[in-house]
PDB file of N, CA and C in Angstrom:
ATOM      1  N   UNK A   1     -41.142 -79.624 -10.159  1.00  0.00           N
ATOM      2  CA  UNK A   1     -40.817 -80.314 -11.379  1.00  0.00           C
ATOM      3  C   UNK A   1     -40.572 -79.260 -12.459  1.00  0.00           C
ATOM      4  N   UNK A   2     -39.329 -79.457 -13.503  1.00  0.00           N
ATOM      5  CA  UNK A   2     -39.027 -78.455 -14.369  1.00  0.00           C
ATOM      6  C   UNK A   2     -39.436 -79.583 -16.002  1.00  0.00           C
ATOM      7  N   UNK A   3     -39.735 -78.090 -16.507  1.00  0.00           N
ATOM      8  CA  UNK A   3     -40.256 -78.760 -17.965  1.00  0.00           C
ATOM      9  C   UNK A   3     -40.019 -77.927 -19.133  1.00  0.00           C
ATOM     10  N   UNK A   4     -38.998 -78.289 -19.823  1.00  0.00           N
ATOM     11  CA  UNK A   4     -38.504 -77.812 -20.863  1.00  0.00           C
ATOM     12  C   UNK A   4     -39.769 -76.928 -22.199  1.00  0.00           C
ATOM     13  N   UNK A   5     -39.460 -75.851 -22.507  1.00  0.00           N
ATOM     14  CA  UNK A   5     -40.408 -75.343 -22.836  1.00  0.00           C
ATOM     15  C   UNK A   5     -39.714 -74.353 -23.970  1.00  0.00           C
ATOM     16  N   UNK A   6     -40.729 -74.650 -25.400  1.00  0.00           N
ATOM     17  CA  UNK A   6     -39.474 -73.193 -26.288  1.00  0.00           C
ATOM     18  C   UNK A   6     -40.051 -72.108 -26.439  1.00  0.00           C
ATOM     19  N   UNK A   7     -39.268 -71.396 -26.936  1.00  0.00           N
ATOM     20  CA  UNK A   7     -39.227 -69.674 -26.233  1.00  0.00           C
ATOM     21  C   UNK A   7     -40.575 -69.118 -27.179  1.00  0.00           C
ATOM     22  N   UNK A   8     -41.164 -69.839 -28.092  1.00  0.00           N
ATOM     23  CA  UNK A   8     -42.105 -69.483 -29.023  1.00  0.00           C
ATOM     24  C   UNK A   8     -43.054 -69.506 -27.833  1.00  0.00           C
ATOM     25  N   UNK A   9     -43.512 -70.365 -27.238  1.00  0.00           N
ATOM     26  CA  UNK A   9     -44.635 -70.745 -26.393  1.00  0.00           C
ATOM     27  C   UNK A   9     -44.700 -69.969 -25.006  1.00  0.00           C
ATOM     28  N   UNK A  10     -43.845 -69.487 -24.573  1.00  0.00           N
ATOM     29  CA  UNK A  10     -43.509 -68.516 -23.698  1.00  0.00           C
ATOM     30  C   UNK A  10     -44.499 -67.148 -23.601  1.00  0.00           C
ATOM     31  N   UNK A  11     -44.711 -66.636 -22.626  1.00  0.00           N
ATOM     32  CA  UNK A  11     -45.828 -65.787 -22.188  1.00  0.00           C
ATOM     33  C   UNK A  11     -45.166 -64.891 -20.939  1.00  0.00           C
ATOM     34  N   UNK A  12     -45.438 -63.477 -20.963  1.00  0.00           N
ATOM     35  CA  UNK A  12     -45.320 -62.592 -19.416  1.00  0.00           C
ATOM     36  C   UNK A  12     -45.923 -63.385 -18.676  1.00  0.00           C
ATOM     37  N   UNK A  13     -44.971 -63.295 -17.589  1.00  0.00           N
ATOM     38  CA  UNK A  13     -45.359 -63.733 -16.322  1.00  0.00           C
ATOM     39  C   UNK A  13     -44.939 -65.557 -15.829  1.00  0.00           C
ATOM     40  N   UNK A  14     -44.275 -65.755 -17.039  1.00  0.00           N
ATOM     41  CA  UNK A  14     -43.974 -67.283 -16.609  1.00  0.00           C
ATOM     42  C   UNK A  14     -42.524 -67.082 -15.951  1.00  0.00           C
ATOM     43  N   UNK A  15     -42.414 -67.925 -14.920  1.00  0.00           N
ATOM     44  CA  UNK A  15     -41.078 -68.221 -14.086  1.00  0.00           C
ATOM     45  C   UNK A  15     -40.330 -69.002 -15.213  1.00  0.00           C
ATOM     46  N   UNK A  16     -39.114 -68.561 -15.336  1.00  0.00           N
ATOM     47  CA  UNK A  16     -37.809 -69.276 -16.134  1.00  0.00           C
ATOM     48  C   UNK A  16     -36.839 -70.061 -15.422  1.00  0.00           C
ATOM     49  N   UNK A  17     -37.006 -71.086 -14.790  1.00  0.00           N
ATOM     50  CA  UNK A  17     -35.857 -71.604 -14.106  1.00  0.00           C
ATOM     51  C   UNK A  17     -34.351 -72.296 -14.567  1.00  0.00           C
ATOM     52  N   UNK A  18     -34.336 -71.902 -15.928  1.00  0.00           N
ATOM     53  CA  UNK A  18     -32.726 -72.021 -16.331  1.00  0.00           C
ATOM     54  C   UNK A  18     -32.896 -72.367 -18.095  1.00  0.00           C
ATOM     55  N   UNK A  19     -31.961 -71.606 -18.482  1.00  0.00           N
ATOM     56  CA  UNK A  19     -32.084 -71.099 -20.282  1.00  0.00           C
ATOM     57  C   UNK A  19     -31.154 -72.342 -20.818  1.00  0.00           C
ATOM     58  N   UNK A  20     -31.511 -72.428 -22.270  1.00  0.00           N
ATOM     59  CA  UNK A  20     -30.406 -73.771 -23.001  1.00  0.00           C
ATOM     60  C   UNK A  20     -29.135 -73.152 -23.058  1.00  0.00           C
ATOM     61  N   UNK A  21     -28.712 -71.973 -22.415  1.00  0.00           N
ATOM     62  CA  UNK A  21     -27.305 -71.741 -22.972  1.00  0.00           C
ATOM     63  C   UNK A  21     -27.259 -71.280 -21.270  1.00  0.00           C
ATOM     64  N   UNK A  22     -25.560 -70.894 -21.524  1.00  0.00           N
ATOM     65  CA  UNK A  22     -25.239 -70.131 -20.039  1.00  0.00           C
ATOM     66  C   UNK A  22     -25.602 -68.663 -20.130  1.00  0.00           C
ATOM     67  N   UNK A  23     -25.760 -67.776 -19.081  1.00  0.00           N
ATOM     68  CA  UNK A  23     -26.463 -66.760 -18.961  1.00  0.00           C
ATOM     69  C   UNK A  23     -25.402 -65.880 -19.727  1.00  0.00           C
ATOM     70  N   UNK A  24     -24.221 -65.785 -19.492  1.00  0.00           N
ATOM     71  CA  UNK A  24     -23.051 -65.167 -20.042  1.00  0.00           C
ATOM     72  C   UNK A  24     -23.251 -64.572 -21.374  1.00  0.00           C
ATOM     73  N   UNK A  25     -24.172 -65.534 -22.041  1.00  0.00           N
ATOM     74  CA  UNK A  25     -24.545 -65.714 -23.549  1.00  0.00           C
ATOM     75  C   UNK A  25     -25.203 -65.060 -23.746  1.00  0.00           C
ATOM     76  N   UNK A  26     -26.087 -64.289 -23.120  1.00  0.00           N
ATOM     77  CA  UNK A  26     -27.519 -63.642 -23.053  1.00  0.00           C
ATOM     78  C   UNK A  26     -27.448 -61.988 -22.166  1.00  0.00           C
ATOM     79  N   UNK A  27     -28.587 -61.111 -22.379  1.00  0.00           N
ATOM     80  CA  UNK A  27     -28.994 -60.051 -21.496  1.00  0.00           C
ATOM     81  C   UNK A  27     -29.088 -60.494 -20.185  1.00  0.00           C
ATOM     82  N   UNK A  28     -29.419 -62.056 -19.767  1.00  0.00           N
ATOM     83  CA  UNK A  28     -30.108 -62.002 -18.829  1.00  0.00           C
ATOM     84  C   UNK A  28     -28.894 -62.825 -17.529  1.00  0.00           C
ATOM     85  N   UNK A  29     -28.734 -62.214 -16.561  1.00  0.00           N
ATOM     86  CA  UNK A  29     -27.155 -62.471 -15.687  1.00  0.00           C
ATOM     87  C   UNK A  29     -28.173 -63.444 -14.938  1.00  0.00           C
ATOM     88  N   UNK A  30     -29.082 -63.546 -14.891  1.00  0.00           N
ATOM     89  CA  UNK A  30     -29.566 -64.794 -13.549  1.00  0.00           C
ATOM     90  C   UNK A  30     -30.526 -65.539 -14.332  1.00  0.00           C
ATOM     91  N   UNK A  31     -30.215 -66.884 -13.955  1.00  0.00           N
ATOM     92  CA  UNK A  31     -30.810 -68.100 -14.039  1.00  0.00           C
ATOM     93  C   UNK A  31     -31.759 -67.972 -13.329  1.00  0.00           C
ATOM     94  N   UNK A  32     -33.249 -67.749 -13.441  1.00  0.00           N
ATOM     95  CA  UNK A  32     -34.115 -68.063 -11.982  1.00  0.00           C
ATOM     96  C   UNK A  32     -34.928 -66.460 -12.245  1.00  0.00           C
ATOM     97  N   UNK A  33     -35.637 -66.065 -12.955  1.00  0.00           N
ATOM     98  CA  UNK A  33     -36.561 -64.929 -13.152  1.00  0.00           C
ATOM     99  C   UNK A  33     -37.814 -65.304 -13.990  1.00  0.00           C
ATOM    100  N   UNK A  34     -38.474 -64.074 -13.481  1.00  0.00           N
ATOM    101  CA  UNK A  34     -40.014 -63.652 -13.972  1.00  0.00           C
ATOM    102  C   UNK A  34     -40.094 -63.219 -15.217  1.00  0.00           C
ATOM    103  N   UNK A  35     -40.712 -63.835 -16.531  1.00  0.00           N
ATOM    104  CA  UNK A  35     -40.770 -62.558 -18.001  1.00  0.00           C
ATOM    105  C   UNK A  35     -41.568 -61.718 -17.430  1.00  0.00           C
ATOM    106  N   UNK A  36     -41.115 -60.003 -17.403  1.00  0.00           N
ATOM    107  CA  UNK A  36     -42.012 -59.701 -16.910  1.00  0.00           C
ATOM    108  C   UNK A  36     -42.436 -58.079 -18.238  1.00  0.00           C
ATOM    109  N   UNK A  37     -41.988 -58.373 -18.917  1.00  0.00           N
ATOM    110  CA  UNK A  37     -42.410 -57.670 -20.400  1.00  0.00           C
ATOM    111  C   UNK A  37     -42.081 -58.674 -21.521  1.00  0.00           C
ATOM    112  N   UNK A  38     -42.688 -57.590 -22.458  1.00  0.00           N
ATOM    113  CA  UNK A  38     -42.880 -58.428 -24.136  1.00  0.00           C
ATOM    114  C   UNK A  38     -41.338 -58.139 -24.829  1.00  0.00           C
ATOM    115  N   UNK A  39     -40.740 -56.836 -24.097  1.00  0.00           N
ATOM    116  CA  UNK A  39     -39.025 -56.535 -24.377  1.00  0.00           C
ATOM    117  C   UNK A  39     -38.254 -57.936 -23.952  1.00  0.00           C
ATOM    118  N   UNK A  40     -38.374 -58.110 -22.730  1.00  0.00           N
ATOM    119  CA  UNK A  40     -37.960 -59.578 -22.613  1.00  0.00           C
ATOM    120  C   UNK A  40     -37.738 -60.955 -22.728  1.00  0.00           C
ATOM    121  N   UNK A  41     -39.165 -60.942 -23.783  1.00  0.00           N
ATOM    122  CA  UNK A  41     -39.969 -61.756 -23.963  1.00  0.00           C
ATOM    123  C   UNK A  41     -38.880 -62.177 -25.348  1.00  0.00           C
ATOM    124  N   UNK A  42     -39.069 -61.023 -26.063  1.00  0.00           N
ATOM    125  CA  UNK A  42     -38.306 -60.563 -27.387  1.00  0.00           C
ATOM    126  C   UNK A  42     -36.980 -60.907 -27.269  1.00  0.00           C
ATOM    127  N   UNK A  43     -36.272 -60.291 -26.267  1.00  0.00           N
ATOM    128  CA  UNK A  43     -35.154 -60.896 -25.843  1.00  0.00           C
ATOM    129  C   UNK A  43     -34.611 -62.670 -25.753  1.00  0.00           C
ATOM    130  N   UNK A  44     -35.541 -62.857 -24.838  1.00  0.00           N
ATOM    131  CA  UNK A  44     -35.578 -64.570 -25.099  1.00  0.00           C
ATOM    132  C   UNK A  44     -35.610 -65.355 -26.414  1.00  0.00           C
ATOM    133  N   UNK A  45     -36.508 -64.752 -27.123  1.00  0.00           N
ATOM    134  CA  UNK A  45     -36.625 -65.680 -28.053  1.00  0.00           C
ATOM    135  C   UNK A  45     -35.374 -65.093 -29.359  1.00  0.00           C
ATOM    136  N   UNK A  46     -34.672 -64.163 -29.273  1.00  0.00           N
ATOM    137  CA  UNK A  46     -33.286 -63.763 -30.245  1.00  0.00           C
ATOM    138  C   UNK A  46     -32.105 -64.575 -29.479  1.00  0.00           C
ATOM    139  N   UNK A  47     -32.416 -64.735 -28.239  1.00  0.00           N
ATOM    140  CA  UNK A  47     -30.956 -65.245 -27.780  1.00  0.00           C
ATOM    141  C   UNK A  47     -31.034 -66.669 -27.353  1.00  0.00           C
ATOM    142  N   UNK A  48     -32.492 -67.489 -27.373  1.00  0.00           N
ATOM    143  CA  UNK A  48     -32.623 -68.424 -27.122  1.00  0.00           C
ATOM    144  C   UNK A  48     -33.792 -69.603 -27.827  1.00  0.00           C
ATOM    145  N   UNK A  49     -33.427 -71.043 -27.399  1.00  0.00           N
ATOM    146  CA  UNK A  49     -34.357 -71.875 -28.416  1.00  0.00           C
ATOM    147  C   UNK A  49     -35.440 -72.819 -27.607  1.00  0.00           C
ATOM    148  N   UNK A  50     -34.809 -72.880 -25.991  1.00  0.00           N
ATOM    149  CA  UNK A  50     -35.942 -73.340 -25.196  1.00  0.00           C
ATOM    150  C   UNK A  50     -35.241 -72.852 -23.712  1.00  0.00           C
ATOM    151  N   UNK A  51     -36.588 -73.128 -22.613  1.00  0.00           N
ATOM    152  CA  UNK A  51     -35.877 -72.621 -21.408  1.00  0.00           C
ATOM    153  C   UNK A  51     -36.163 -73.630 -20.413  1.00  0.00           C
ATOM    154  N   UNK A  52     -36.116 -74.069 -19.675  1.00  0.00           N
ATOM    155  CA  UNK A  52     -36.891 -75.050 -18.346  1.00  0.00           C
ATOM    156  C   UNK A  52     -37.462 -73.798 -17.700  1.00  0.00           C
ATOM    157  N   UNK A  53     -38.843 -74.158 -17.442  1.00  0.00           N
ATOM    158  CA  UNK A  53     -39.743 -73.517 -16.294  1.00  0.00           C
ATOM    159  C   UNK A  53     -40.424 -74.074 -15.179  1.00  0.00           C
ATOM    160  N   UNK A  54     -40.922 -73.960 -14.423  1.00  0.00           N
ATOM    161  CA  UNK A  54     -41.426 -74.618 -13.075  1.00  0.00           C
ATOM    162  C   UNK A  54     -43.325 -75.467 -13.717  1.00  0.00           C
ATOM    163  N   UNK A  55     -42.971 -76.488 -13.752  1.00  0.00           N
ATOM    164  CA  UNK A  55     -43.929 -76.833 -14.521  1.00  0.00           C
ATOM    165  C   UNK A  55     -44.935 -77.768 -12.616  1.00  0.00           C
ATOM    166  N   UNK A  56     -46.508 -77.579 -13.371  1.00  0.00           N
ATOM    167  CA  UNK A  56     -47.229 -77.550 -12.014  1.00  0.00           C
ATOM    168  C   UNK A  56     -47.094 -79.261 -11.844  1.00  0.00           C
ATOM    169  N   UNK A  57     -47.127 -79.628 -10.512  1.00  0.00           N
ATOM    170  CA  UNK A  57     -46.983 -80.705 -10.407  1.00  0.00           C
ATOM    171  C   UNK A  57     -48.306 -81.193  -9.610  1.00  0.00           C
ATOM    172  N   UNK A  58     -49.186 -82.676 -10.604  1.00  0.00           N
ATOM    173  CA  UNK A  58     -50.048 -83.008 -10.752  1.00  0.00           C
ATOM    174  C   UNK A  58     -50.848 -83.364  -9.737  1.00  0.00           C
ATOM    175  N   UNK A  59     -50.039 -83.726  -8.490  1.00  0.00           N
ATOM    176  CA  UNK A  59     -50.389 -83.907  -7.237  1.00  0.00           C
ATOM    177  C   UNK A  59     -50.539 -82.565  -6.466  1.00  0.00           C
ATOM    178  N   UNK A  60     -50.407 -81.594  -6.729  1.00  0.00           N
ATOM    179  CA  UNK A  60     -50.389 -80.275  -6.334  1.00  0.00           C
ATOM    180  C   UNK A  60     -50.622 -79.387  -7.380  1.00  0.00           C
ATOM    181  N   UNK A  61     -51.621 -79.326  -8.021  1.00  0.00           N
ATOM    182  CA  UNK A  61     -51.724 -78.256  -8.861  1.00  0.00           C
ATOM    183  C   UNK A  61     -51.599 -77.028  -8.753  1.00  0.00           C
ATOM    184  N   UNK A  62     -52.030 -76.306  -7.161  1.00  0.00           N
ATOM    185  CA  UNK A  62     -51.516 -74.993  -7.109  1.00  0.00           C
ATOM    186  C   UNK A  62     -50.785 -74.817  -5.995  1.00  0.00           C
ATOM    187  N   UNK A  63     -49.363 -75.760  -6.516  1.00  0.00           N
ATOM    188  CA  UNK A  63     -47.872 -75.563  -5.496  1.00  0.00           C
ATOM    189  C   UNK A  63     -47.724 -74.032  -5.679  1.00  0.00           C
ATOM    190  N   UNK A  64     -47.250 -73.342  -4.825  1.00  0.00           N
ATOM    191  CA  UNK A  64     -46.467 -72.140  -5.313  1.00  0.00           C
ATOM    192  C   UNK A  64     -45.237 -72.500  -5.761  1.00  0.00           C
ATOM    193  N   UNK A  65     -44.443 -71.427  -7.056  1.00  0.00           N
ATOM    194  CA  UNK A  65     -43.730 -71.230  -7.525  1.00  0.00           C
ATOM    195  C   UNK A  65     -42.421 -70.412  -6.688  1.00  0.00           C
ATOM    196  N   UNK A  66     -41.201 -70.422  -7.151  1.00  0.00           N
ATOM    197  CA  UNK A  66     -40.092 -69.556  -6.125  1.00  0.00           C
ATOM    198  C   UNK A  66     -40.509 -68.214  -7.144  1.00  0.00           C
ATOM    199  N   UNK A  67     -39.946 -67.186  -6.308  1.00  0.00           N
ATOM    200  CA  UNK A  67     -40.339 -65.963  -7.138  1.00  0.00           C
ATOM    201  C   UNK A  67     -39.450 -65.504  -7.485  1.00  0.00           C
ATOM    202  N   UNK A  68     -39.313 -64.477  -8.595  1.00  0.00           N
ATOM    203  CA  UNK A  68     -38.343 -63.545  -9.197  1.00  0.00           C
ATOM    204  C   UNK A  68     -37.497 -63.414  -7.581  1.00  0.00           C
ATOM    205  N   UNK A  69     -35.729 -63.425  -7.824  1.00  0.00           N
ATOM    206  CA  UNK A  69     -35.434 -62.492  -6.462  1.00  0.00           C
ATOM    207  C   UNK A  69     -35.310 -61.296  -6.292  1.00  0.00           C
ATOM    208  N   UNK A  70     -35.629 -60.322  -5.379  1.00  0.00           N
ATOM    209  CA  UNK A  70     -36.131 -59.371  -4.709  1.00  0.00           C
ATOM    210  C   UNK A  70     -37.380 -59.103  -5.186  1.00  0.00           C
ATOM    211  N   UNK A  71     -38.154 -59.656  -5.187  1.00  0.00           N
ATOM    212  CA  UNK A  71     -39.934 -60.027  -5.895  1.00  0.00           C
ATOM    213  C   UNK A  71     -40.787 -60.160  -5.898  1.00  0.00           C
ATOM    214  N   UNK A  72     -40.900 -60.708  -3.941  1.00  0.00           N
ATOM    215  CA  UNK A  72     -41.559 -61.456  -3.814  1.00  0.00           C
ATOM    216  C   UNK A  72     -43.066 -61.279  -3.974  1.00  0.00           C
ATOM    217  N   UNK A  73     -43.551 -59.557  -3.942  1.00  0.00           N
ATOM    218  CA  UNK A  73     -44.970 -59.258  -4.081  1.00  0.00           C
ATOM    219  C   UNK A  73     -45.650 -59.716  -5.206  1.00  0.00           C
ATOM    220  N   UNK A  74     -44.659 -59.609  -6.754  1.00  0.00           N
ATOM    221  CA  UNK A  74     -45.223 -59.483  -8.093  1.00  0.00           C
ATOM    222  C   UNK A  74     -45.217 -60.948  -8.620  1.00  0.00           C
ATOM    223  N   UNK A  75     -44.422 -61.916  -7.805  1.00  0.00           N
ATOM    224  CA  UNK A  75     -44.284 -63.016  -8.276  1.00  0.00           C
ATOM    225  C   UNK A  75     -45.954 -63.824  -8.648  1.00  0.00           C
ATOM    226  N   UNK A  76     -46.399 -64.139 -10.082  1.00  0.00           N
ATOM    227  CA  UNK A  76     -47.640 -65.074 -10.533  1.00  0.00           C
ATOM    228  C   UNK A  76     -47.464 -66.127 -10.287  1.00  0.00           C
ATOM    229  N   UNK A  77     -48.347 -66.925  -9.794  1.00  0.00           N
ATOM    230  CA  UNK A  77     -48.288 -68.654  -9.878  1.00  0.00           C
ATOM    231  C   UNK A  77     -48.517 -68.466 -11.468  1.00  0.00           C
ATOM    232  N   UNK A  78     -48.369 -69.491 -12.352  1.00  0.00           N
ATOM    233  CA  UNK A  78     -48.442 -70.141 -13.486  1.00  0.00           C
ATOM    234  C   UNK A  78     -48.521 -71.589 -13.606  1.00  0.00           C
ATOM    235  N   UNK A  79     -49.434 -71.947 -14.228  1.00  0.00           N
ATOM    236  CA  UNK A  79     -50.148 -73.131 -14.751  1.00  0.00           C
ATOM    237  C   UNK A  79     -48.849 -73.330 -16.571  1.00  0.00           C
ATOM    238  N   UNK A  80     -48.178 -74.637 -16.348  1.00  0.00           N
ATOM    239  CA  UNK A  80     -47.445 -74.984 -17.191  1.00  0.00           C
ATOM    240  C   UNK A  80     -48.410 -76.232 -17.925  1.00  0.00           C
ATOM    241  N   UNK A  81     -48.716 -75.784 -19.554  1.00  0.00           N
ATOM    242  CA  UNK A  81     -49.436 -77.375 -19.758  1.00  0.00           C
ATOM    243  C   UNK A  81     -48.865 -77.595 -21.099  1.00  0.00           C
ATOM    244  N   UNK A  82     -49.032 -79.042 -21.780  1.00  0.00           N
ATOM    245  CA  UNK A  82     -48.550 -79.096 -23.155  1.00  0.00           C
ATOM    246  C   UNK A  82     -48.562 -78.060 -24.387  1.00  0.00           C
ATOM    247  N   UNK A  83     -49.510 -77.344 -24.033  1.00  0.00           N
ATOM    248  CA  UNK A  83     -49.731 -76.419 -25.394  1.00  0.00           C
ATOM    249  C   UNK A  83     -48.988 -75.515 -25.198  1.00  0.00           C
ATOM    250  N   UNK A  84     -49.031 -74.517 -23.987  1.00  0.00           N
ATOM    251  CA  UNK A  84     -48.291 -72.938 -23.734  1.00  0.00           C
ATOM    252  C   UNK A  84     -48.371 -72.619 -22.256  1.00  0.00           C
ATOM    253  N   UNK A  85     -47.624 -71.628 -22.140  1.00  0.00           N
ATOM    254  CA  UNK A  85     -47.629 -71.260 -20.950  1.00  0.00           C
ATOM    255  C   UNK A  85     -48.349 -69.847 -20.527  1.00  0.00           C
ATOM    256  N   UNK A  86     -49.399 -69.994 -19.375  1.00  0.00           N
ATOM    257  CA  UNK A  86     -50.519 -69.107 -19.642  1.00  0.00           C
ATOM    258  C   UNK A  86     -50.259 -69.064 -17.889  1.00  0.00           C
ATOM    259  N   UNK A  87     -50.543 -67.550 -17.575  1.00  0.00           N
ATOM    260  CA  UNK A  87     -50.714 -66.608 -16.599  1.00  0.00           C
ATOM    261  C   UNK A  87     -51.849 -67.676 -15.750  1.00  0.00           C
ATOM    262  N   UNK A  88     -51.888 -67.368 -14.547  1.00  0.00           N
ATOM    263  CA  UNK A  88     -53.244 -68.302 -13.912  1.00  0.00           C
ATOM    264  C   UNK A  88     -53.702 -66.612 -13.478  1.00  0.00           C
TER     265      UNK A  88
END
């Protein structure tokens, strides 16, 4: 399940599964990555106003997430909840 989320509330380590604009628009060439610095982080929030992320689904609280690609070691599960998005 994806859940729209704005770039204020955003945290390292949350999965991004697709930005309000096309990537073209942005630093970032792929739809489907890890924040995995505060440079990026920074990035997001100058070039953007919300993102969809992999939000946990209630019947499965600790589904795994798809990971950054070529990634697969560093990839975090993350816990998506109303307030922010926080590292598990």
């Amino acid at each position: 399940m994806r859940k729209k989320v704005s770039v204020e509330d955003l945290k390292v380590g949350v999965y991004i599964t697709e930005l309000d604009r096309p990537g073209r628009d942005t630093p970032f060439m792929f739809q489907g990555f890890e924040i995995r610095s505060e440079e990026e982080l920074e990035q997001l929030k100058r070039h953007c106003n919300f993102v969809y992320v992999v939000a946990a689904d209630p019947l499965r609280p600790h589904a795994p997430r798809a990971p950054a690609p070529g990634n697969v070691e560093r990839a975090t599960p993350v816990v998506i909840t109303d307030s922010a998005c926080a590292p598990l």
